[in-house]
Each structure stands twice: as C-alpha cells, then as structure tokens.
Protein backbone atom coordinates (compact mmCIF):
# COMPACT_ATOMS: atom_id res chain seq x y z
CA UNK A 1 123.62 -66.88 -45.34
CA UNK A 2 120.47 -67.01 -43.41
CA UNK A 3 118.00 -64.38 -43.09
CA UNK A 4 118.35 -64.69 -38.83
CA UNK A 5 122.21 -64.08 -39.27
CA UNK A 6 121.07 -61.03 -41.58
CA UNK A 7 118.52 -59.89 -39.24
CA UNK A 8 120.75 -60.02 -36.23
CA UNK A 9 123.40 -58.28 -38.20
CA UNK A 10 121.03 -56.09 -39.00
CA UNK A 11 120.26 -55.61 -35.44
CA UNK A 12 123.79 -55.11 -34.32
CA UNK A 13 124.51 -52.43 -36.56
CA UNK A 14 121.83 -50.44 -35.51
CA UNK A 15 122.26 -50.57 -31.92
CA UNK A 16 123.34 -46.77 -30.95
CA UNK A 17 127.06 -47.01 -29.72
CA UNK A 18 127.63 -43.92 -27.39
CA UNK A 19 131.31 -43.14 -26.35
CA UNK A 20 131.99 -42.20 -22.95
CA UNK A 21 135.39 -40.38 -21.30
CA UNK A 22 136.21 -42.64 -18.16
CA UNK A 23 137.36 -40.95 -15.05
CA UNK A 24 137.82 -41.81 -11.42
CA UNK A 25 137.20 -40.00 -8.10
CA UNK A 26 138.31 -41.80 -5.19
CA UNK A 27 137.77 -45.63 -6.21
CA UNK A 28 134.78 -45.03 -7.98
CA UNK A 29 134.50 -44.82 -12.19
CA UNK A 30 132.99 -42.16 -14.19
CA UNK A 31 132.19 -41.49 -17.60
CA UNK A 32 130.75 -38.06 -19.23
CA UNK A 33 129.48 -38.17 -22.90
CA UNK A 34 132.85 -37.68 -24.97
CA UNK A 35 130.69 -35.23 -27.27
CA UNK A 36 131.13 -32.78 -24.30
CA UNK A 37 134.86 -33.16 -24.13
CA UNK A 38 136.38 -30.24 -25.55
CA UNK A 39 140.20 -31.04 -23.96
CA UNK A 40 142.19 -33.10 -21.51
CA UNK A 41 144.55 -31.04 -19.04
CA UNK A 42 147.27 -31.10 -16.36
CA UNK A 43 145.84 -28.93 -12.81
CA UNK A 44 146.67 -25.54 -13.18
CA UNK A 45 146.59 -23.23 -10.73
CA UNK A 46 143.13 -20.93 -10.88
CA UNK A 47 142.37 -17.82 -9.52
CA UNK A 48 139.95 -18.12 -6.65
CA UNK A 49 136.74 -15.96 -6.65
CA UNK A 50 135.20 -14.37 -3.60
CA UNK A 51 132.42 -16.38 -1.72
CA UNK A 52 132.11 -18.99 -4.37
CA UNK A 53 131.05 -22.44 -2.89
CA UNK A 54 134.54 -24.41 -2.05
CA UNK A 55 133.83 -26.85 -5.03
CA UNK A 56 134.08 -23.88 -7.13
CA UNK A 57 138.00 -23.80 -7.78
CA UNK A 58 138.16 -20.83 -9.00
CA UNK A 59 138.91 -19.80 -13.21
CA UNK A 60 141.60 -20.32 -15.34
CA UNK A 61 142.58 -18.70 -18.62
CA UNK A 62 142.35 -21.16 -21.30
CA UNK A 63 143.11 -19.42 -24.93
CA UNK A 64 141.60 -15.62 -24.38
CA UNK A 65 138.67 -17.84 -22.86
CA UNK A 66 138.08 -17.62 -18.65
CA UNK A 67 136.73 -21.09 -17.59
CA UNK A 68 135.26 -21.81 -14.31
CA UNK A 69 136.42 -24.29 -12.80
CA UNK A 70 134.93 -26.84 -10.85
CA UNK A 71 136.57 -29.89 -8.18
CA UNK A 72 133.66 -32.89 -8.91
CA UNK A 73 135.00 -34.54 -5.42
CA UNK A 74 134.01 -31.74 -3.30
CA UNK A 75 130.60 -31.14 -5.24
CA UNK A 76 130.09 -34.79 -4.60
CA UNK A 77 131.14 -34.40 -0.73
CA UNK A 78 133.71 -36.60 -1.23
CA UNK A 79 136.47 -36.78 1.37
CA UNK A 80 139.52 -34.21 -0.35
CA UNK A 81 142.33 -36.13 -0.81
CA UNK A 82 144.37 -33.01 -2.32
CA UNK A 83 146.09 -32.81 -6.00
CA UNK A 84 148.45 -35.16 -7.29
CA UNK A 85 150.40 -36.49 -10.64
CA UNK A 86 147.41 -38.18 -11.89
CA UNK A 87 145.12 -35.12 -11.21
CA UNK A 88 143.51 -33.32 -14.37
CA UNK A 89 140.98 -30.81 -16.09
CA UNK A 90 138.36 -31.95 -18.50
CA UNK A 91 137.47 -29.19 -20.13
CA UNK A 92 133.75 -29.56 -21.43
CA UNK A 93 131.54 -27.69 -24.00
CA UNK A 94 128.13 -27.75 -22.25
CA UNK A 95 125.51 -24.86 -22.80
CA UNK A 96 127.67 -23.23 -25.13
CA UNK A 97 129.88 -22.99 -22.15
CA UNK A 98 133.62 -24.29 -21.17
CA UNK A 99 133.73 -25.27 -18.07
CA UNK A 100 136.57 -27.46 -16.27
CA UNK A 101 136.31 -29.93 -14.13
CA UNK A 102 138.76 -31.30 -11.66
CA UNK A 103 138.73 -34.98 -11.66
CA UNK A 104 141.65 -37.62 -9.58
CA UNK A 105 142.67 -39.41 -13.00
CA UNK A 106 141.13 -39.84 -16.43
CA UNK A 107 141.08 -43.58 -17.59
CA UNK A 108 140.09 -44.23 -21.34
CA UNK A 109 137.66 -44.12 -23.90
CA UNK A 110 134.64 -47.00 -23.30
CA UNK A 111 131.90 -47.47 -26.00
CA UNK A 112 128.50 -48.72 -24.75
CA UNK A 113 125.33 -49.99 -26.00
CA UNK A 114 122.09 -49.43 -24.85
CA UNK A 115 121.77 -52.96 -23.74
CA UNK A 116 124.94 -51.85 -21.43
CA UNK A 117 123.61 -49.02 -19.50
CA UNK A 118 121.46 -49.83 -16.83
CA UNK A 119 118.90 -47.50 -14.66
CA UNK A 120 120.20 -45.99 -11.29
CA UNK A 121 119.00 -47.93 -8.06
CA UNK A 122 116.55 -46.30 -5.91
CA UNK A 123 119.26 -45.78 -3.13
CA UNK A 124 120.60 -42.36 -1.44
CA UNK A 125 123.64 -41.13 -2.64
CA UNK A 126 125.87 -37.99 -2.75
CA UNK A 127 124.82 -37.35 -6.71
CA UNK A 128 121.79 -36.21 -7.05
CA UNK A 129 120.08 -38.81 -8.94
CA UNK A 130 118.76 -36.41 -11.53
CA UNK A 131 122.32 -35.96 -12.61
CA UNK A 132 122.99 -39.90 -13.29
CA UNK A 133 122.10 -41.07 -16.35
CA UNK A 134 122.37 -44.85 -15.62
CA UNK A 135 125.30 -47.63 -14.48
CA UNK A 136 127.40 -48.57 -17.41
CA UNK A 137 128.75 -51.93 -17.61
CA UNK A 138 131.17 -53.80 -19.95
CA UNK A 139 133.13 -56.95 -18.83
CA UNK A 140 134.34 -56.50 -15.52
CA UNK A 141 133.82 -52.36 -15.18
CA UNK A 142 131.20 -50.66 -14.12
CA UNK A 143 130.52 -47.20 -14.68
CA UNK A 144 128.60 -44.40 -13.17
CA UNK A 145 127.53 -42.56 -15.87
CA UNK A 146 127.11 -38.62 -15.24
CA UNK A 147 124.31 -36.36 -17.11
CA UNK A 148 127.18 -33.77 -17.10
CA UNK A 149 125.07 -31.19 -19.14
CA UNK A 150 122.40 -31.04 -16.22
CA UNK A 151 124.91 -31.03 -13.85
CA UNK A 152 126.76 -28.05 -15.22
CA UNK A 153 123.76 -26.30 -15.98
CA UNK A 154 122.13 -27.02 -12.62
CA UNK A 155 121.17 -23.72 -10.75
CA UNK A 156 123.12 -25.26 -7.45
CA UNK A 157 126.22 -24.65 -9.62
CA UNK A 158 125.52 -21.36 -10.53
CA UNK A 159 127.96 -21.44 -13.80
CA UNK A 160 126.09 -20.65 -16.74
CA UNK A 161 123.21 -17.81 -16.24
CA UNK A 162 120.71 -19.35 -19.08
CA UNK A 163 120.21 -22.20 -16.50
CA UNK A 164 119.33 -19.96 -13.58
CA UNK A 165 116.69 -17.84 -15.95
CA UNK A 166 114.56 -21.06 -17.12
C-alpha cells in the first residue's frame, strides 16, 4: 500500500460527514441539521392563538408538551398552496425548545461533506440570508440548507423568549 493511498484514506475519514433531513416547499429542497429532529408527523389540527403572525399556525399538544407551531411556506412568503397527503410536522429540539414546523413533504436522509456545501450567492431572496447556511449538493440534488436554530430563535419569530432577551 502506498503512503498517498494511506494519506488520502486518511483524509477521507476525517472529512466531517453532517446528516441533513430533506424537505420540500413548493419545488424547492430543504434540509435542517437531523441533530434538531426530534420527530416526523402527519398535520394536525392546532389551536390558533390571537394576533399571532399568519405563519404562526397556532400549538398543538404533543405528549403533556404545547408546541408552537410554525407553516415555513408562509414565513418564506411563499404562495399557500393549502394542506395535503404529503403535508407534515417536523418537530425540532432547538433552544431547548420543540417547535413544529409545517413543511409540503419530507424527502430523506442526505449526508454531506464539507467539500459539498457551498456558500449562498449574493442574490435577494425570501430567506433571510442569515438563516442559510450554504447550498448543498450531491449528484444531481441540490439543497438549500436552513440554519434552523437561528431561524427558530430569531426575534421575528417570537417563539422562544431567551432569543428576544439577548
């Protein structure tokens, strides 16, 4: 064996593999760190709170635990195409907070290397660029690849008060 093959071996097995929950919204793909995946759920129905913002669904009752929950395609002024089949909740663990999240259809599990994520273009979009943590891209898919804990703990959503007080 030669020490190149070793070294690139070497190489390979270092490279930090993150795993990423794939979702769409309209024709687009998502992904959200799987870390922050607590559950995978069929649309409930929630119970709508006075003068929320609209892309604040309302809460559910998950377990003894009430989760906020919130429709990404509205937050991301996307045009509302209403619930169907294919429609879930991801239910995330972010800032020691669950928190759902309304999504069209969730897709797989993708693993991606560093070498696979690219930056976000300078170009004006819905998202917030802050929220984006780069483009992820294996074979023929390409990813948008959300910074879900800022997002959720953004003071524009208004879900968990720690944010708001920093």
């Amino acid at each position: 064996m030669s020490t190149a093959t070793t070294k690139n071996d070497a190489n390979a097995a270092d490279a930090v593999v993150e795993e990423y929950l794939t979702f769409t919204l309209a024709d687009e793909e998502y992904g959200v760190d799987i870390l922050k995946v607590q559950e995978i759920r069929g649309y409930d129905a929630v119970t709508r709170l006075p003068d929320a913002p609209d892309f604040i669904k309302g809460v559910v009752n998950l377990r003894g635990t009430i989760v906020p929950v919130v429709d990404l395609r509205l937050k991301f002024k996307m045009k509302d195409v209403g619930y169907g089949p294919t429609t879930v909740m991801i239910v995330l663990n972010v800032a020691d907070r669950v928190v759902g999240m309304v999504v069209d259809a969730v897709s797989d599990v993708i693993r991606l290397t560093p070498d696979q994520v690219r930056p976000v273009p300078e170009i004006v979009c819905t998202i917030d660029r802050k929220f984006l943590t780069g483009i992820g891209t294996a074979e023929d898919r390409m990813l948008v690849l959300l910074d879900i804990e800022h997002l959720m703990t953004s003071a524009e959503m208004g879900l968990v008060a720690e944010a708001l007080a920093a």
